[in-house]
PDB file of N, CA and C in Angstrom:
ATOM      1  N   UNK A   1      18.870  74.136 -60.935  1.00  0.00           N
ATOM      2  CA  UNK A   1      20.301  74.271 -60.768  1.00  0.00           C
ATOM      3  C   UNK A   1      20.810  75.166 -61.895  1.00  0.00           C
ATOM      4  N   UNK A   2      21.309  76.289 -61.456  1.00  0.00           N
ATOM      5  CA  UNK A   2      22.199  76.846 -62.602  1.00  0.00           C
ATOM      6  C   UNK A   2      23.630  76.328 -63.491  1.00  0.00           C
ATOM      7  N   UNK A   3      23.825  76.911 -64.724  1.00  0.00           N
ATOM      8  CA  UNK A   3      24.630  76.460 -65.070  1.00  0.00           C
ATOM      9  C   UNK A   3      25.970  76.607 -64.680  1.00  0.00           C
ATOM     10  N   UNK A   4      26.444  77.479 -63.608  1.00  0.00           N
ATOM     11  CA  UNK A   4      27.473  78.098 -62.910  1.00  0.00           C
ATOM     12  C   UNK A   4      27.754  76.617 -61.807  1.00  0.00           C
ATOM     13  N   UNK A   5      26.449  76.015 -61.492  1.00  0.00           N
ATOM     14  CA  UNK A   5      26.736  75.190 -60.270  1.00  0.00           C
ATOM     15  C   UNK A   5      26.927  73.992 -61.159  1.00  0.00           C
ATOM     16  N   UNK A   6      26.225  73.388 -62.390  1.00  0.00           N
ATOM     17  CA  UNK A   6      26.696  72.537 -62.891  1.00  0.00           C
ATOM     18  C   UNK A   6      28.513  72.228 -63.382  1.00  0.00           C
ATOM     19  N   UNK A   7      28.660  73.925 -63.745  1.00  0.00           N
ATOM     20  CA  UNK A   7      30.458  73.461 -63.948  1.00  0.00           C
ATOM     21  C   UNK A   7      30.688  73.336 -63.071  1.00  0.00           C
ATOM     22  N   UNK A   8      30.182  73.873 -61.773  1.00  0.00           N
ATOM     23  CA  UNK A   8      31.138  74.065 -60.510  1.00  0.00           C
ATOM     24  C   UNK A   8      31.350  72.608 -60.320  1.00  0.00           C
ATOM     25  N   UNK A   9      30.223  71.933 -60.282  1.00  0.00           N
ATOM     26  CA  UNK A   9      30.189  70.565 -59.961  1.00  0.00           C
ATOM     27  C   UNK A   9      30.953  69.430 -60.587  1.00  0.00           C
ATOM     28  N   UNK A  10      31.021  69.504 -62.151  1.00  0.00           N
ATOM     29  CA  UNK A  10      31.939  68.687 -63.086  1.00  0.00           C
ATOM     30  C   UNK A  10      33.530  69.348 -62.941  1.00  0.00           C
ATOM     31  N   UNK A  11      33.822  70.133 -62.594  1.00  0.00           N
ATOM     32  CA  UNK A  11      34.823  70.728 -62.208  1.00  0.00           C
ATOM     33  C   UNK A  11      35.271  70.037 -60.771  1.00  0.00           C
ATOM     34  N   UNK A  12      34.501  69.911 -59.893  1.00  0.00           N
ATOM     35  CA  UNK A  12      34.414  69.214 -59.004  1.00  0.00           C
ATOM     36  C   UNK A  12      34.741  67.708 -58.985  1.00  0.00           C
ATOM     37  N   UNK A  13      34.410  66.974 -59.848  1.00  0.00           N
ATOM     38  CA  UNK A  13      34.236  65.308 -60.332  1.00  0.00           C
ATOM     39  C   UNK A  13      35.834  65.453 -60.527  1.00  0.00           C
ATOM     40  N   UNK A  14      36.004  66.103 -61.568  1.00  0.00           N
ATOM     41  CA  UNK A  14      37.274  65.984 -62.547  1.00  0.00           C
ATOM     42  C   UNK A  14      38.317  66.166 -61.628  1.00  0.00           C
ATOM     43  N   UNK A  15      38.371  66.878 -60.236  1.00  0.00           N
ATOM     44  CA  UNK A  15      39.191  67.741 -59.378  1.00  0.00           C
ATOM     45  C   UNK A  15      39.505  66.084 -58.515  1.00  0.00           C
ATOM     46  N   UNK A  16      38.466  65.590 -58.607  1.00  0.00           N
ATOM     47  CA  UNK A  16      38.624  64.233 -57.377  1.00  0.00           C
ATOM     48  C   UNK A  16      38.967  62.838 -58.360  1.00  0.00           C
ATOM     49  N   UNK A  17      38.786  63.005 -59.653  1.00  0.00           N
ATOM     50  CA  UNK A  17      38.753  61.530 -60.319  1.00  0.00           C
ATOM     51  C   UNK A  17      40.614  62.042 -60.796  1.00  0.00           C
ATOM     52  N   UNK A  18      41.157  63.015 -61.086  1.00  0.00           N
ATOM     53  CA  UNK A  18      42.774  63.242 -61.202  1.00  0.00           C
ATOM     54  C   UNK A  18      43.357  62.937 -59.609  1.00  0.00           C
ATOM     55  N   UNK A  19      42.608  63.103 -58.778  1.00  0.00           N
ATOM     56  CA  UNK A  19      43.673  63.239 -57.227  1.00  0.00           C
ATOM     57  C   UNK A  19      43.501  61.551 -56.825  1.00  0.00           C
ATOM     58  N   UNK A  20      42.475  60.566 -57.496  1.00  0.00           N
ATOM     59  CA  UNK A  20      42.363  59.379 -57.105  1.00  0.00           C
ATOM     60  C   UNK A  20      43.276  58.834 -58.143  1.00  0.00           C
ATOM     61  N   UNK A  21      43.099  58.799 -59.277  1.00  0.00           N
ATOM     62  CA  UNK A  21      44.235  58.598 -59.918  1.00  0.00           C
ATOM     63  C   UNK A  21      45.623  58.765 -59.925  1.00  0.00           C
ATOM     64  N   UNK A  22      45.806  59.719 -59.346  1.00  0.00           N
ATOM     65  CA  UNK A  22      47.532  60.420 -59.357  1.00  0.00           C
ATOM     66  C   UNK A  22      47.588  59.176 -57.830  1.00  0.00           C
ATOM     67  N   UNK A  23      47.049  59.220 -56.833  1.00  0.00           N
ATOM     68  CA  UNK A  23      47.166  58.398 -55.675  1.00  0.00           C
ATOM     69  C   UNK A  23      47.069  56.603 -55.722  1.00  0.00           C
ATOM     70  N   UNK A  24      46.724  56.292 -56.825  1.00  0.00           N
ATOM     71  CA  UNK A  24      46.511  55.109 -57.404  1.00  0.00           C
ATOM     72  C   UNK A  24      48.226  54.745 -58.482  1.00  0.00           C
ATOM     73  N   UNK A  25      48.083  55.921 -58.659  1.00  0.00           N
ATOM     74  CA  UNK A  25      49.396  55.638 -59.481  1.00  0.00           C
ATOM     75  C   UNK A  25      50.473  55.837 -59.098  1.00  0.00           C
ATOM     76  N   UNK A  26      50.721  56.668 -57.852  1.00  0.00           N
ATOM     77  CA  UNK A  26      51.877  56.384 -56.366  1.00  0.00           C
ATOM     78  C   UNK A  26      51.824  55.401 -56.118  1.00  0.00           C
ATOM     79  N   UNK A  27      51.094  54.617 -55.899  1.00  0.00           N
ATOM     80  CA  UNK A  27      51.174  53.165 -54.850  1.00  0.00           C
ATOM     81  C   UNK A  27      51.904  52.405 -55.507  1.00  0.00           C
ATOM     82  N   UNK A  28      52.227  52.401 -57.184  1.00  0.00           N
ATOM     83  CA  UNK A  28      52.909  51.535 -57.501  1.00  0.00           C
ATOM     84  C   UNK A  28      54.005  52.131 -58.365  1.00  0.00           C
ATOM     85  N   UNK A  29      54.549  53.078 -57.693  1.00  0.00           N
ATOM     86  CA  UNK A  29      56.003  53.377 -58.092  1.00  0.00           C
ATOM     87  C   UNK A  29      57.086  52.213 -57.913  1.00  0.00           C
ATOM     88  N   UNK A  30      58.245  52.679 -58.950  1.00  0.00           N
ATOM     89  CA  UNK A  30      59.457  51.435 -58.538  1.00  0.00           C
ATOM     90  C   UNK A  30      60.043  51.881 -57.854  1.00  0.00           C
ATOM     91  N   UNK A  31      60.648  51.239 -57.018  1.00  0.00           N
ATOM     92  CA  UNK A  31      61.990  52.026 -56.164  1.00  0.00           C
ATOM     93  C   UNK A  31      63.331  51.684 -56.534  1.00  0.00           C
ATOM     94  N   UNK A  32      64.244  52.775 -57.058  1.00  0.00           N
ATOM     95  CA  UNK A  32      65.737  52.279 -57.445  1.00  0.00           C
ATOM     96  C   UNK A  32      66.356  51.128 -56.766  1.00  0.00           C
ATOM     97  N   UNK A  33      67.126  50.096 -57.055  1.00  0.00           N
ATOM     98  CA  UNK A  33      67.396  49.140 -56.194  1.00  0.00           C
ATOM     99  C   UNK A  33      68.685  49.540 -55.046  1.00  0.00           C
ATOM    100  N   UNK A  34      69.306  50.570 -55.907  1.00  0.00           N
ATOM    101  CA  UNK A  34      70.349  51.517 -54.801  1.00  0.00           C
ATOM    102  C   UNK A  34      69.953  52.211 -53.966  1.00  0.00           C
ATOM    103  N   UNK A  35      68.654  52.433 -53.859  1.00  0.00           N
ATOM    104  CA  UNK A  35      68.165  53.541 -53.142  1.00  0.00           C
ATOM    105  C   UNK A  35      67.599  52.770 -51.832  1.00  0.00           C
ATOM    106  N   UNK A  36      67.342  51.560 -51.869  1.00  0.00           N
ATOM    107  CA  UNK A  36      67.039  50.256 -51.053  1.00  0.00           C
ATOM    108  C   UNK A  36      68.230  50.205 -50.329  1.00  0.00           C
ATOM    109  N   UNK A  37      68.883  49.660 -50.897  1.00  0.00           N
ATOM    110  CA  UNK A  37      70.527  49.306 -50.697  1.00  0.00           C
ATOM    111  C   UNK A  37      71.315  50.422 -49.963  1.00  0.00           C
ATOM    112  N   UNK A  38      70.762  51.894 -50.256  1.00  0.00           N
ATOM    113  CA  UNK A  38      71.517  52.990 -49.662  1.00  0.00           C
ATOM    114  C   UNK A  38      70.627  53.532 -48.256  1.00  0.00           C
ATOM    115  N   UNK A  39      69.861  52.834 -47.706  1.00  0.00           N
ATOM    116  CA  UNK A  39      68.886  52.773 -46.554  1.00  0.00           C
ATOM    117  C   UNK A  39      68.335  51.530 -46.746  1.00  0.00           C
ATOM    118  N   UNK A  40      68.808  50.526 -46.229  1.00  0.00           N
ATOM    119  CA  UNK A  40      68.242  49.741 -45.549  1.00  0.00           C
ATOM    120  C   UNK A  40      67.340  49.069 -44.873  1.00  0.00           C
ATOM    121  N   UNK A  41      67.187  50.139 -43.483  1.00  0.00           N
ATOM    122  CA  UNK A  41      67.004  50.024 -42.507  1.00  0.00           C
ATOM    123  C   UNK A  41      65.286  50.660 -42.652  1.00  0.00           C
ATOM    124  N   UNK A  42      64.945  51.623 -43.507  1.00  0.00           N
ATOM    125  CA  UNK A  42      63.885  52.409 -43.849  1.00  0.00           C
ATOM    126  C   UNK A  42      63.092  51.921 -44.528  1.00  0.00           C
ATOM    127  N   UNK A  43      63.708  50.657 -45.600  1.00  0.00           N
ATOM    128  CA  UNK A  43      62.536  49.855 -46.099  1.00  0.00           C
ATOM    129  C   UNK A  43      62.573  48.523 -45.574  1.00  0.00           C
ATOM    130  N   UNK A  44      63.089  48.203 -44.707  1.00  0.00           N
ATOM    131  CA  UNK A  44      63.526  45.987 -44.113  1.00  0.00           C
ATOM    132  C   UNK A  44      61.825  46.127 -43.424  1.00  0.00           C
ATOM    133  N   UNK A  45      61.214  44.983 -44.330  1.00  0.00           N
ATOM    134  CA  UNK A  45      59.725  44.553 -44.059  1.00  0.00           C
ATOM    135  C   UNK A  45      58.716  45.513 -44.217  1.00  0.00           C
ATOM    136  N   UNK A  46      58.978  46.098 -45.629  1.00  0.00           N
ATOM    137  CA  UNK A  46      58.187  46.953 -46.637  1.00  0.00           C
ATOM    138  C   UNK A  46      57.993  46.379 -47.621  1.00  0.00           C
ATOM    139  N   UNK A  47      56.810  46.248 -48.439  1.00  0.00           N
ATOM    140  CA  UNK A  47      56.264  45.902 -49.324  1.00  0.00           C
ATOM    141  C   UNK A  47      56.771  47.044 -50.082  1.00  0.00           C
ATOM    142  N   UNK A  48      58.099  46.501 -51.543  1.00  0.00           N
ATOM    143  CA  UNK A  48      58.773  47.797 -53.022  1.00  0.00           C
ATOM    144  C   UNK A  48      58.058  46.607 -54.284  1.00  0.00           C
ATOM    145  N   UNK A  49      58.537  47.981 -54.969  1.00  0.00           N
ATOM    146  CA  UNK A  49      58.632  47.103 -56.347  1.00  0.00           C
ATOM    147  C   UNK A  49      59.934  47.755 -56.954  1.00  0.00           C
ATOM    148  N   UNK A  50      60.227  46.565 -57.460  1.00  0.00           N
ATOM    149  CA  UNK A  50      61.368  46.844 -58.480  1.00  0.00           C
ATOM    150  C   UNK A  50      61.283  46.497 -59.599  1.00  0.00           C
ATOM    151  N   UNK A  51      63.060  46.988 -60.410  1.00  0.00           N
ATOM    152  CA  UNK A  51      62.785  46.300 -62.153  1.00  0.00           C
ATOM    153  C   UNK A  51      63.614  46.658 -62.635  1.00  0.00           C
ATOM    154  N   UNK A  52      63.829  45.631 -63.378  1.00  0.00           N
ATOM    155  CA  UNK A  52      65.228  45.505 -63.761  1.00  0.00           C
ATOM    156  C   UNK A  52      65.840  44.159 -64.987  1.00  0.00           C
ATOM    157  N   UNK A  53      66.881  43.703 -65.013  1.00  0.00           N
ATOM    158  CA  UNK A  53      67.606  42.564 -66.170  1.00  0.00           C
ATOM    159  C   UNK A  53      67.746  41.661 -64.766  1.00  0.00           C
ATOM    160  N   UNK A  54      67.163  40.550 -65.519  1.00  0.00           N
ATOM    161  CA  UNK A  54      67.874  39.256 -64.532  1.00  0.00           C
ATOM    162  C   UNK A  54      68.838  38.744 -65.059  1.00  0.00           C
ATOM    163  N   UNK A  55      69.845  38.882 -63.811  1.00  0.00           N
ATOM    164  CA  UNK A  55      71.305  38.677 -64.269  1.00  0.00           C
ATOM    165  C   UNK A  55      72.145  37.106 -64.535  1.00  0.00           C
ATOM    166  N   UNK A  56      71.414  36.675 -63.139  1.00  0.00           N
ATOM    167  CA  UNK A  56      71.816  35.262 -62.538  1.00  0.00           C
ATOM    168  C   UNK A  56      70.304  34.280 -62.148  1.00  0.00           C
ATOM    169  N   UNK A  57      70.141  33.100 -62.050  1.00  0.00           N
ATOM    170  CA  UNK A  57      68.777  32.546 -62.102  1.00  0.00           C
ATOM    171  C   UNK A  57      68.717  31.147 -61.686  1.00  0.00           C
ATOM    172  N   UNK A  58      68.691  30.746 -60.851  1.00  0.00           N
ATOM    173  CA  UNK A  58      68.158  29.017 -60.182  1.00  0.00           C
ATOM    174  C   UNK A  58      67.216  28.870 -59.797  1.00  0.00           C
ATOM    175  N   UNK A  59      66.313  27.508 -59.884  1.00  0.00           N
ATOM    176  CA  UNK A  59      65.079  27.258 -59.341  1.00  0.00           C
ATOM    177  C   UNK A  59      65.330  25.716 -59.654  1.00  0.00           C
ATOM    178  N   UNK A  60      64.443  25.141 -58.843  1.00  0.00           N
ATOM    179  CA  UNK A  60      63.860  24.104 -59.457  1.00  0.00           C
ATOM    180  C   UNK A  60      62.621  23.535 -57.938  1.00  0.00           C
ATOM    181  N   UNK A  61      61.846  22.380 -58.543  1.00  0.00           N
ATOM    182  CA  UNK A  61      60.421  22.220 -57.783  1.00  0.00           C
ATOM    183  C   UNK A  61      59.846  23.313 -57.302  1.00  0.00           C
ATOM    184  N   UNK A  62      59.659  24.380 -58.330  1.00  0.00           N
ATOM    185  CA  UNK A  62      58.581  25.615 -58.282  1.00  0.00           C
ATOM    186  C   UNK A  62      59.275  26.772 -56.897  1.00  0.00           C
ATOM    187  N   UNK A  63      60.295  26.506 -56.337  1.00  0.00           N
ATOM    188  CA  UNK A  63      61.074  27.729 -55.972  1.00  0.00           C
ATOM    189  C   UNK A  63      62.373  27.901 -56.483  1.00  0.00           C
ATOM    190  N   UNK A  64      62.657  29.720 -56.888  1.00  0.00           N
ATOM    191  CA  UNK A  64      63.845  29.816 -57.040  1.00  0.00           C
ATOM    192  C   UNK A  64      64.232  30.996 -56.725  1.00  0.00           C
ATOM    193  N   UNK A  65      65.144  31.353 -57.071  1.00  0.00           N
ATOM    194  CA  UNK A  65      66.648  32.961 -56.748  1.00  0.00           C
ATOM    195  C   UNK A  65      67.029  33.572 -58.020  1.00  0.00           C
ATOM    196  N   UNK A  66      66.685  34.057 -58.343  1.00  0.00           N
ATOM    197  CA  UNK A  66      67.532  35.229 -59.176  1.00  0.00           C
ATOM    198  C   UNK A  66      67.734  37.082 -59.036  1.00  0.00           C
ATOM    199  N   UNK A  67      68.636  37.034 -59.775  1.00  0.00           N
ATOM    200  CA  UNK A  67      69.065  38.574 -59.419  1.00  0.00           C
ATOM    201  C   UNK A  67      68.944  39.764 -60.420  1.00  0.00           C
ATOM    202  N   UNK A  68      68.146  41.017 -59.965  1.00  0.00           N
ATOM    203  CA  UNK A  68      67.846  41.968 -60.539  1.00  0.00           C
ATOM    204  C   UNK A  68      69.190  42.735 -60.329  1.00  0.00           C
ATOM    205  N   UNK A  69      69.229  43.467 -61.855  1.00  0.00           N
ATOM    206  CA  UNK A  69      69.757  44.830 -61.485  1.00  0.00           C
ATOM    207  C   UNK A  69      69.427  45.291 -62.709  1.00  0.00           C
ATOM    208  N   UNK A  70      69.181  46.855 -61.540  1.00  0.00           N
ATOM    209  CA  UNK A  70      68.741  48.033 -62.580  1.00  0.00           C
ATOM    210  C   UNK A  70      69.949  49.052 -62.522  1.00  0.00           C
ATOM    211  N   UNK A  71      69.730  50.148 -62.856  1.00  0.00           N
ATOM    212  CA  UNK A  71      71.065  50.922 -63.364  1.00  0.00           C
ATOM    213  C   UNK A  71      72.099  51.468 -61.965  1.00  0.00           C
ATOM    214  N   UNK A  72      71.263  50.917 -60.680  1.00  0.00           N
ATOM    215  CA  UNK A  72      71.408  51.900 -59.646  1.00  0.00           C
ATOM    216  C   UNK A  72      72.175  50.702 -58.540  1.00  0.00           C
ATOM    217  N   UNK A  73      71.930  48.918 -59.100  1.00  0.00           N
ATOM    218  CA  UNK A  73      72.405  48.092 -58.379  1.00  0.00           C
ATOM    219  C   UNK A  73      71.917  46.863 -58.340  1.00  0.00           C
ATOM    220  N   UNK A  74      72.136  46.080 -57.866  1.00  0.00           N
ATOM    221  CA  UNK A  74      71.371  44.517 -57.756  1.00  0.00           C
ATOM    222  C   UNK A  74      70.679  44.169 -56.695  1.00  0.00           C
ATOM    223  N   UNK A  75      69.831  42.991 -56.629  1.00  0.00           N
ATOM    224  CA  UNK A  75      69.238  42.602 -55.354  1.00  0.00           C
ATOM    225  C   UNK A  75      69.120  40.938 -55.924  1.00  0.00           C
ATOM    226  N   UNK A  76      68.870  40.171 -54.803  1.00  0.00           N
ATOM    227  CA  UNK A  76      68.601  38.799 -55.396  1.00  0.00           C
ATOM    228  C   UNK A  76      67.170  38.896 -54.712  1.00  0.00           C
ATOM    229  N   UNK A  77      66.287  38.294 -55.679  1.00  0.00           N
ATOM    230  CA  UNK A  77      64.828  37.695 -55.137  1.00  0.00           C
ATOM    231  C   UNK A  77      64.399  36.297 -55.065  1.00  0.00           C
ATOM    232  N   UNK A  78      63.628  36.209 -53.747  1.00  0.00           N
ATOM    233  CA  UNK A  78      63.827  34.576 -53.568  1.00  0.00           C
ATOM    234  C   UNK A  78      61.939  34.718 -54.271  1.00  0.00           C
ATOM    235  N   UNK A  79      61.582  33.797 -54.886  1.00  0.00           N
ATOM    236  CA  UNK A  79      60.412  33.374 -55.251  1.00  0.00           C
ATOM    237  C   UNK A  79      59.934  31.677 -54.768  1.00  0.00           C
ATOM    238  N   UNK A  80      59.022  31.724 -53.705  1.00  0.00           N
ATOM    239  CA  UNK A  80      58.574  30.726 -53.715  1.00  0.00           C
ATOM    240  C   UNK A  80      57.485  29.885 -54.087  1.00  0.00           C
ATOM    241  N   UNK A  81      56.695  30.640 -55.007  1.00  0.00           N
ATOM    242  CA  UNK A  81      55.859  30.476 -56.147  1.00  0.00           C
ATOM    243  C   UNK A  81      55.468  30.074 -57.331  1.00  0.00           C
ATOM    244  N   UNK A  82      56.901  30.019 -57.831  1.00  0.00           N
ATOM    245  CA  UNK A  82      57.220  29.498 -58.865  1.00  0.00           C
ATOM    246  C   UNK A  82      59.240  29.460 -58.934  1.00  0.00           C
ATOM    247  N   UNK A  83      59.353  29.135 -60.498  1.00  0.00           N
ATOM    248  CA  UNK A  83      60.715  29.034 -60.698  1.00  0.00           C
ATOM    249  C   UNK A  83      60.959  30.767 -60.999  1.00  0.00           C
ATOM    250  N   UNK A  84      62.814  30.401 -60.876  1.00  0.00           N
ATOM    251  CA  UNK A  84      63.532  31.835 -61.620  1.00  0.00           C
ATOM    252  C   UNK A  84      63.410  32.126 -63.172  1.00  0.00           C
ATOM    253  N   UNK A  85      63.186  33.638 -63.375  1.00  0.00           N
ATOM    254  CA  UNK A  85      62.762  33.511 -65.126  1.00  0.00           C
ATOM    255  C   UNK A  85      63.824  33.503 -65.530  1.00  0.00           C
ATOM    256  N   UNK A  86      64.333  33.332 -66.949  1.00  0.00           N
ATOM    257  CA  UNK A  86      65.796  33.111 -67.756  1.00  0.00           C
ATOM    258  C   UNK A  86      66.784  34.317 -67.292  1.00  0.00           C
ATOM    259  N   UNK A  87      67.620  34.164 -67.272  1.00  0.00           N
ATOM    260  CA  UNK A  87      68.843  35.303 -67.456  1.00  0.00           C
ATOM    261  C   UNK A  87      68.496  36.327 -68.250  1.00  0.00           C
ATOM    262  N   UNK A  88      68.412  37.362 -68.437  1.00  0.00           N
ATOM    263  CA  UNK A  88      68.021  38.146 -69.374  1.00  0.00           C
ATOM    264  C   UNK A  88      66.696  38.556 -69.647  1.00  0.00           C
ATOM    265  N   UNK A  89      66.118  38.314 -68.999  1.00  0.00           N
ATOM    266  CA  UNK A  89      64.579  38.422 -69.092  1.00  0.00           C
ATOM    267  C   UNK A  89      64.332  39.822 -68.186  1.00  0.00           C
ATOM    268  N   UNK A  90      63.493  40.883 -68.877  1.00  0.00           N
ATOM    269  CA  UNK A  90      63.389  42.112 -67.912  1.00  0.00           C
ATOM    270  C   UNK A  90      62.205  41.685 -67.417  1.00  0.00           C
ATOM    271  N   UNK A  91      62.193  42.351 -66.126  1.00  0.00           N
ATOM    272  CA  UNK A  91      61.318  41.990 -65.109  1.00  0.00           C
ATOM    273  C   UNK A  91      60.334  43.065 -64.029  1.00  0.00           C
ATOM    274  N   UNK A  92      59.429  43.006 -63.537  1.00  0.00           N
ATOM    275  CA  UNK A  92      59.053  43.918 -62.616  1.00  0.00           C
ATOM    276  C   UNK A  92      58.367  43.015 -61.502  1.00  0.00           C
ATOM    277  N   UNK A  93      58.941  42.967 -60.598  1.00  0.00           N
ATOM    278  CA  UNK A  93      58.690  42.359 -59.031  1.00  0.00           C
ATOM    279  C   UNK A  93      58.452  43.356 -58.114  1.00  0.00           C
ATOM    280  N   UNK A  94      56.970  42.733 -57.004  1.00  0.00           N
ATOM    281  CA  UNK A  94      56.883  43.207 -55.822  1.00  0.00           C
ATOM    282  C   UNK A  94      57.258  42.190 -55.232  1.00  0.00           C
ATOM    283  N   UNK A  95      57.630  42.868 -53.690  1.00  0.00           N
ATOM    284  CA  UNK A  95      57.821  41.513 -52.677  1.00  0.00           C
ATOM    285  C   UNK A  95      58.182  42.548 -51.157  1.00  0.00           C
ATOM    286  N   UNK A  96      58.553  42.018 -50.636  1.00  0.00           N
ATOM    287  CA  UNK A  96      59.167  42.671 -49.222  1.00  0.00           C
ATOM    288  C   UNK A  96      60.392  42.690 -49.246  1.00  0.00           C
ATOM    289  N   UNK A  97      61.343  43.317 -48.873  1.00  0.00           N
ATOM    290  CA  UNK A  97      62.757  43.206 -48.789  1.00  0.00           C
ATOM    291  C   UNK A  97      62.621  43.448 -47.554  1.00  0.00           C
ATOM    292  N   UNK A  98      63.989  42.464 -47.521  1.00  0.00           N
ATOM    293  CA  UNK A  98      64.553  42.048 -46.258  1.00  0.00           C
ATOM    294  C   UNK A  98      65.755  42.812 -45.738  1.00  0.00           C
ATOM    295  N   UNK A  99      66.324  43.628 -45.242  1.00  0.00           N
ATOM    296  CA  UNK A  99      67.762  43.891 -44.955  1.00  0.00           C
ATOM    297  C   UNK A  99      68.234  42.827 -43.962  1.00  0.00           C
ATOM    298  N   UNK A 100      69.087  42.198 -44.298  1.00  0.00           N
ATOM    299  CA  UNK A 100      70.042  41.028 -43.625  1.00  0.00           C
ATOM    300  C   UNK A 100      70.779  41.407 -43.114  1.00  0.00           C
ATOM    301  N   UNK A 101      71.823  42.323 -43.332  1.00  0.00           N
ATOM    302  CA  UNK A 101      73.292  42.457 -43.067  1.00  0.00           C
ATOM    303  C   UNK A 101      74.057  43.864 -43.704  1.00  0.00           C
ATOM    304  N   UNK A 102      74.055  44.508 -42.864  1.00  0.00           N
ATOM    305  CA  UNK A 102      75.348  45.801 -43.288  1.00  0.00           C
ATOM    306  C   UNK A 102      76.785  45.822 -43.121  1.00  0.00           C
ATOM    307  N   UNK A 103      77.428  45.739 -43.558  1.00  0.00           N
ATOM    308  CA  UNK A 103      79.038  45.801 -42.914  1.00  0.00           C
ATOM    309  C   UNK A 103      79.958  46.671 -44.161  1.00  0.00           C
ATOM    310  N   UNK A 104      80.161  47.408 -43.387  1.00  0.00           N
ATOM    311  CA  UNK A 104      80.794  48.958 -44.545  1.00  0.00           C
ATOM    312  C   UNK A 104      80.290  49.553 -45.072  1.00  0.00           C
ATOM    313  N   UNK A 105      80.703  49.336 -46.574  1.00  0.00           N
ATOM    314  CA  UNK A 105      79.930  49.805 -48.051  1.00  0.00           C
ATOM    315  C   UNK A 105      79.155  48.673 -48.441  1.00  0.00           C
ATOM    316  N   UNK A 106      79.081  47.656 -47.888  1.00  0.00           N
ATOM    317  CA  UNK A 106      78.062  46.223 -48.398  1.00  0.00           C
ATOM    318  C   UNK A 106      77.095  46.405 -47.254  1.00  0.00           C
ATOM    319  N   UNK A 107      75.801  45.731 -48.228  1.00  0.00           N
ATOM    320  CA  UNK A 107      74.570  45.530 -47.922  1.00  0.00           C
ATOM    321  C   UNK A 107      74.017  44.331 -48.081  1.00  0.00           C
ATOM    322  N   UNK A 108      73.850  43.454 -47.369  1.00  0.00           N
ATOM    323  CA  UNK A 108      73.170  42.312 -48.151  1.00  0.00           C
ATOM    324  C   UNK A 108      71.541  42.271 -47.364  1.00  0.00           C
ATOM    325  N   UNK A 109      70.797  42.372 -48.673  1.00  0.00           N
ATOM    326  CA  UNK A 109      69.753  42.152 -48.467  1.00  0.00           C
ATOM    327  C   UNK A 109      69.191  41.367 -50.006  1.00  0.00           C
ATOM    328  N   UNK A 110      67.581  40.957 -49.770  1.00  0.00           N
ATOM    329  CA  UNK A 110      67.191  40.025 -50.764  1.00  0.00           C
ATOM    330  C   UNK A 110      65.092  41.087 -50.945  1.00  0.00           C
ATOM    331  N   UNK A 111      64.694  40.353 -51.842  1.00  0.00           N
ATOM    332  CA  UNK A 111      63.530  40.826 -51.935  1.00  0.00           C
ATOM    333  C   UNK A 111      62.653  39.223 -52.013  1.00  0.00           C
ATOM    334  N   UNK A 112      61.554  39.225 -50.839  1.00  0.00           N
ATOM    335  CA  UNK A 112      60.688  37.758 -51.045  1.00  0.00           C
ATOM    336  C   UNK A 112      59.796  38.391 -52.229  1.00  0.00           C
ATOM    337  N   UNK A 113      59.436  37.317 -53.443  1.00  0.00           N
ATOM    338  CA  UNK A 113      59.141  38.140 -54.396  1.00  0.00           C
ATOM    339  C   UNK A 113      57.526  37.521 -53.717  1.00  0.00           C
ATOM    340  N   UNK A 114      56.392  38.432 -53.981  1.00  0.00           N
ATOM    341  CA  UNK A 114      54.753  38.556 -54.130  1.00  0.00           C
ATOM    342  C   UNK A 114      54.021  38.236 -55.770  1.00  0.00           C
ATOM    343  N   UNK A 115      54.933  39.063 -56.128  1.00  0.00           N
ATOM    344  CA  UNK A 115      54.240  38.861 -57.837  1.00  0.00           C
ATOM    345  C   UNK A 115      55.342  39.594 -58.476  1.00  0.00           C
ATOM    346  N   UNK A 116      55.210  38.782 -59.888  1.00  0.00           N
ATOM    347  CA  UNK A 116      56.400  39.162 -60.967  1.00  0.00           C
ATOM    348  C   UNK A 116      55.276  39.465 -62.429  1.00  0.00           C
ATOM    349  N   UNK A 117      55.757  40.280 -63.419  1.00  0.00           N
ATOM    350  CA  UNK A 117      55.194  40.527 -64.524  1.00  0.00           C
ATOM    351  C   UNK A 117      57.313  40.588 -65.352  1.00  0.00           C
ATOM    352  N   UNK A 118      56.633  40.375 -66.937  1.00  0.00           N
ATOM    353  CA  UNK A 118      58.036  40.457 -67.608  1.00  0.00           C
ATOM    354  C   UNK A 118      57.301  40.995 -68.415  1.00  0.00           C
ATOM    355  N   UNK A 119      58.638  42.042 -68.659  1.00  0.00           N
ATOM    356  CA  UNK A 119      57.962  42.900 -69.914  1.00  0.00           C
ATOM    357  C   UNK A 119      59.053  43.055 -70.728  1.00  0.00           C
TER     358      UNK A 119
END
């Protein structure tokens, strides 16, 4: 093997281990919570992630509700997995969102949370 085909080849590796990576690291983009909220209909029973300040927070016997917002808007997430984390606690949740209800400029929808990390 020449040395022309060996770069060609590590050139090659490097060309596919950046395009698996960059595609690994799409899958878990956040999505603005306004940007949810401002289409609806495009994510209702899509697996997002979001993140954000928890604003508001109830739980008790290992399910609860609290509400994200990030700079763009709020959402409430129902968790039935565990409890709601404190008020103030920043957060990053996947889950499915739901769109419930449009009427005007309001949106009500919620996110079933999958998994939470606090950072």
């Amino acid at each position: 093997m020449s040395i022309s085909d060996r770069t060609a080849r590590r050139h090659g590796r490097l060309i596919a281990f950046t395009a698996a990576a960059l595609l690994v690291g799409g899958c878990a983009s956040v999505t603005p919570i306004g940007q949810l909220l401002d289409n609806p209909s495009h994510y209702d029973g899509k697996t997002v992630r979001i993140q954000g300040e928890v604003r508001e927070s109830a739980g008790g016997f290992g399910v609860g509700a609290y509400q994200v917002k990030d700079e763009t808007g709020a959402l409430t997430v129902v968790s039935e997995h565990g409890g709601a984390p404190r008020k103030g606690a920043k957060v990053g949740v996947k889950g499915v969102f739901q769109a419930l209800l449009t009427f005007g400029a309001t949106t009500v929808a919620g996110l079933r949370e999958e998994s939470r990390t606090i950072r």
